[in-house]
C-alpha atoms as a PDB file:
ATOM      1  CA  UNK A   1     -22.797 -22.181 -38.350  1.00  0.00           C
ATOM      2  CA  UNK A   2     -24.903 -20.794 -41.181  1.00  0.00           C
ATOM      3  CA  UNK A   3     -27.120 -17.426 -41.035  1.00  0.00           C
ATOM      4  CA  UNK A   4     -30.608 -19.458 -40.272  1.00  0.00           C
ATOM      5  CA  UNK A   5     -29.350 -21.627 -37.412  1.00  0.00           C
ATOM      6  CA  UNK A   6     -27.875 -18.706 -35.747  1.00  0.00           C
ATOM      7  CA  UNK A   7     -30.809 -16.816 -35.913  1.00  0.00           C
ATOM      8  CA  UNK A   8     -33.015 -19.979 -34.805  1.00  0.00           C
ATOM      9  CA  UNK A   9     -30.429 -20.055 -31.700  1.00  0.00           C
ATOM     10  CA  UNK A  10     -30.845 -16.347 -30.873  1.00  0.00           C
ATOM     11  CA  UNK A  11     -34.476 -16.880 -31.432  1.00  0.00           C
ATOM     12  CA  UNK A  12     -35.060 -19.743 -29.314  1.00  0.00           C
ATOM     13  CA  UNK A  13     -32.535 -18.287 -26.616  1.00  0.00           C
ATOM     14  CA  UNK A  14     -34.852 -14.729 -26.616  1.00  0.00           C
ATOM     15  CA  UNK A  15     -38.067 -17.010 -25.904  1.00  0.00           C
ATOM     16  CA  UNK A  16     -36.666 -19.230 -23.006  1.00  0.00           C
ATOM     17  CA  UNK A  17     -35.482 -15.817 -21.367  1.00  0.00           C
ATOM     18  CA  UNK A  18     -38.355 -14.330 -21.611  1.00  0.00           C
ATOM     19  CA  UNK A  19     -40.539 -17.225 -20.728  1.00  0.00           C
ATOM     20  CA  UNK A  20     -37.604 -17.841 -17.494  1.00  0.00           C
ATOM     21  CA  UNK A  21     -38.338 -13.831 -16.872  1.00  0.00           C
ATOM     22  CA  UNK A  22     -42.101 -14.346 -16.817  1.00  0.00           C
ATOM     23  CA  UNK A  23     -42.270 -17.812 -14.438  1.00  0.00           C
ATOM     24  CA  UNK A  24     -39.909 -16.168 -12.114  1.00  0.00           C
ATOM     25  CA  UNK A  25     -42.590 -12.950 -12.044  1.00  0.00           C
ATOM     26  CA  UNK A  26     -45.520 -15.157 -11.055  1.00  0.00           C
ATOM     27  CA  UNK A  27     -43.521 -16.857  -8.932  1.00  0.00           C
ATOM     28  CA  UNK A  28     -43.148 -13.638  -6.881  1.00  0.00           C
ATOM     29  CA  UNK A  29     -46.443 -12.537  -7.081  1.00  0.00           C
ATOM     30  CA  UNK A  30     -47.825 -15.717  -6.030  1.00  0.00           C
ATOM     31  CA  UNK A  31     -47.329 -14.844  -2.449  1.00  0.00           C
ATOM     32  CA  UNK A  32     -48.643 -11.279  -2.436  1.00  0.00           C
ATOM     33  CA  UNK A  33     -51.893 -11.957  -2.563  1.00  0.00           C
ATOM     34  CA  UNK A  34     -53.917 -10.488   0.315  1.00  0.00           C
ATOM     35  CA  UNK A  35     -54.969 -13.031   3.020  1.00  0.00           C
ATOM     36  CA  UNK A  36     -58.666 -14.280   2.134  1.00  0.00           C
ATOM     37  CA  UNK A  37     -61.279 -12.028   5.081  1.00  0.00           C
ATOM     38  CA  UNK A  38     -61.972 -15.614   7.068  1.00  0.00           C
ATOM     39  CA  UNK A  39     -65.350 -13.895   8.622  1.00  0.00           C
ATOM     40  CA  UNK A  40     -66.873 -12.996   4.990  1.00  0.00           C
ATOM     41  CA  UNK A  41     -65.661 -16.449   3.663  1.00  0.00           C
ATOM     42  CA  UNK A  42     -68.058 -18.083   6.440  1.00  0.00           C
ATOM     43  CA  UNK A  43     -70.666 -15.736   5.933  1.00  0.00           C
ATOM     44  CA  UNK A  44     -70.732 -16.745   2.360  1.00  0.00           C
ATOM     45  CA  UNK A  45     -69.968 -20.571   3.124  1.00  0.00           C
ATOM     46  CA  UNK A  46     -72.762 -20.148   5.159  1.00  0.00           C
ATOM     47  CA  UNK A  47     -75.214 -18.771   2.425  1.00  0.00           C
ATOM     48  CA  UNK A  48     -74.058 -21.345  -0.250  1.00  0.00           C
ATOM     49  CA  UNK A  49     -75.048 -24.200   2.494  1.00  0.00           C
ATOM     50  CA  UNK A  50     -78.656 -22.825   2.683  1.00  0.00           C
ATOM     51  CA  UNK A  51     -79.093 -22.834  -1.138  1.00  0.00           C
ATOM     52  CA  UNK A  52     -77.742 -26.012  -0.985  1.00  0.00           C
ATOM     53  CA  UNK A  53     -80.351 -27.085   1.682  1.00  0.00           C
ATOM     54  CA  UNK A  54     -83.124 -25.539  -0.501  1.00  0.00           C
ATOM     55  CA  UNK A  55     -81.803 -26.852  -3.864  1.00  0.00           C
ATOM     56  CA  UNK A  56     -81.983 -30.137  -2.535  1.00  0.00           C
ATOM     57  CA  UNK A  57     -85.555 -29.666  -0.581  1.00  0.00           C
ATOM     58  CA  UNK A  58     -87.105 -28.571  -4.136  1.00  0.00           C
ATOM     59  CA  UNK A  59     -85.687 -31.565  -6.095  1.00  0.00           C
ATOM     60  CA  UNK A  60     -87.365 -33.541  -3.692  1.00  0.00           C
ATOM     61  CA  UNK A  61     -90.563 -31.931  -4.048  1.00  0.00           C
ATOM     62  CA  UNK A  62     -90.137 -32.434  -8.189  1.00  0.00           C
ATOM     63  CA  UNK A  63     -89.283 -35.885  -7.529  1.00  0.00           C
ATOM     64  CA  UNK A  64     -92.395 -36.509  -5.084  1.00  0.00           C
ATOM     65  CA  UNK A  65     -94.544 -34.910  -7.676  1.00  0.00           C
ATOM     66  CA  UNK A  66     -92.690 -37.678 -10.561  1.00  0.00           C
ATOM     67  CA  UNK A  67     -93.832 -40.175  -8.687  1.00  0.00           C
ATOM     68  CA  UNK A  68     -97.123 -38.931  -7.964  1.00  0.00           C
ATOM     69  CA  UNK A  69     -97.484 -38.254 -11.648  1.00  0.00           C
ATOM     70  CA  UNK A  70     -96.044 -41.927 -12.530  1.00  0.00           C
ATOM     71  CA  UNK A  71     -98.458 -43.455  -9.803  1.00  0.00           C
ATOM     72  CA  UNK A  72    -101.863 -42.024 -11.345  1.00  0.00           C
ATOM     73  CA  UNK A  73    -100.822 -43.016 -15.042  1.00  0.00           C
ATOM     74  CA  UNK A  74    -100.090 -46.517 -14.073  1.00  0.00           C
ATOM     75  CA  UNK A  75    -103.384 -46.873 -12.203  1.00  0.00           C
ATOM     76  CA  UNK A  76    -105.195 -45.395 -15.011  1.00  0.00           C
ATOM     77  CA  UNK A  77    -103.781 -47.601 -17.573  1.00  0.00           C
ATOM     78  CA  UNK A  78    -105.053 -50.627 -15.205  1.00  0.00           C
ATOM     79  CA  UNK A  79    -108.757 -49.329 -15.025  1.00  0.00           C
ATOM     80  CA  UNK A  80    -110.830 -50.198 -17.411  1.00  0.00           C
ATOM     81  CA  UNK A  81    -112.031 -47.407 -19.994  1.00  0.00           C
ATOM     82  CA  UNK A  82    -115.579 -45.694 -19.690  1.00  0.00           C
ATOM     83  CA  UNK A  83    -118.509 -46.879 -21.779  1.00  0.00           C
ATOM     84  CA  UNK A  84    -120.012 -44.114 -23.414  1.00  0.00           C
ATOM     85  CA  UNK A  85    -123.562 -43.787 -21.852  1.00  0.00           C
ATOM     86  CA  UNK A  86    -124.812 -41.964 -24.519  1.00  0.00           C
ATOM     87  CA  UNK A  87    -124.225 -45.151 -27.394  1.00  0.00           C
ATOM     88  CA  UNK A  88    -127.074 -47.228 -25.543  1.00  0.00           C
ATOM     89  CA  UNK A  89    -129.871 -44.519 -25.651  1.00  0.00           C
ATOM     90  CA  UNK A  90    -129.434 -44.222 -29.833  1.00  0.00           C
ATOM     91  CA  UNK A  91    -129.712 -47.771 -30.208  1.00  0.00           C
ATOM     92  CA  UNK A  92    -126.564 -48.222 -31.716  1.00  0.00           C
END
């Protein structure tokens, strides 16, 4: 075997240990995590429900207010445009 392909063997062998070494850390650790506090994790369920609620109670009111918007242009567009009163008293 010649001087490079050994030292691409040791090379590659060093990185899958260490790699192997490193999964089977996090593979430990994954279970230490402490247990997740079930009364806070309502509490904040809870809160991110009512911003929900509002969220969606606001959108509405923006939508409303498109439509509103959207209703008054399109019956404006239908009316006819104002005569200038002012044209008929110069004569012109």
């Amino acid at each position: 075997m010649s001087d490079n392909a050994a030292i691409v063997a040791i090379f590659s062998m060093v990185i899958s240990a260490f790699t192997a070494v490193t999964l089977m850390v996090l593979w430990t650790r994954r279970g230490r995590h402490k247990p997740a506090d079930t009364a806070n994790l309502a509490d904040r369920l809870l809160r991110m429900e009512q911003t929900l609620d509002s969220v969606a109670i606001e959108v509405e009111r923006i939508s409303e207010a498109q439509r509103f918007a959207t209703r008054l242009l399109a019956e404006r567009e239908r009316q006819p445009a104002l005569v200038d009163s002012s044209a008929g008293r110069d004569g012109r």
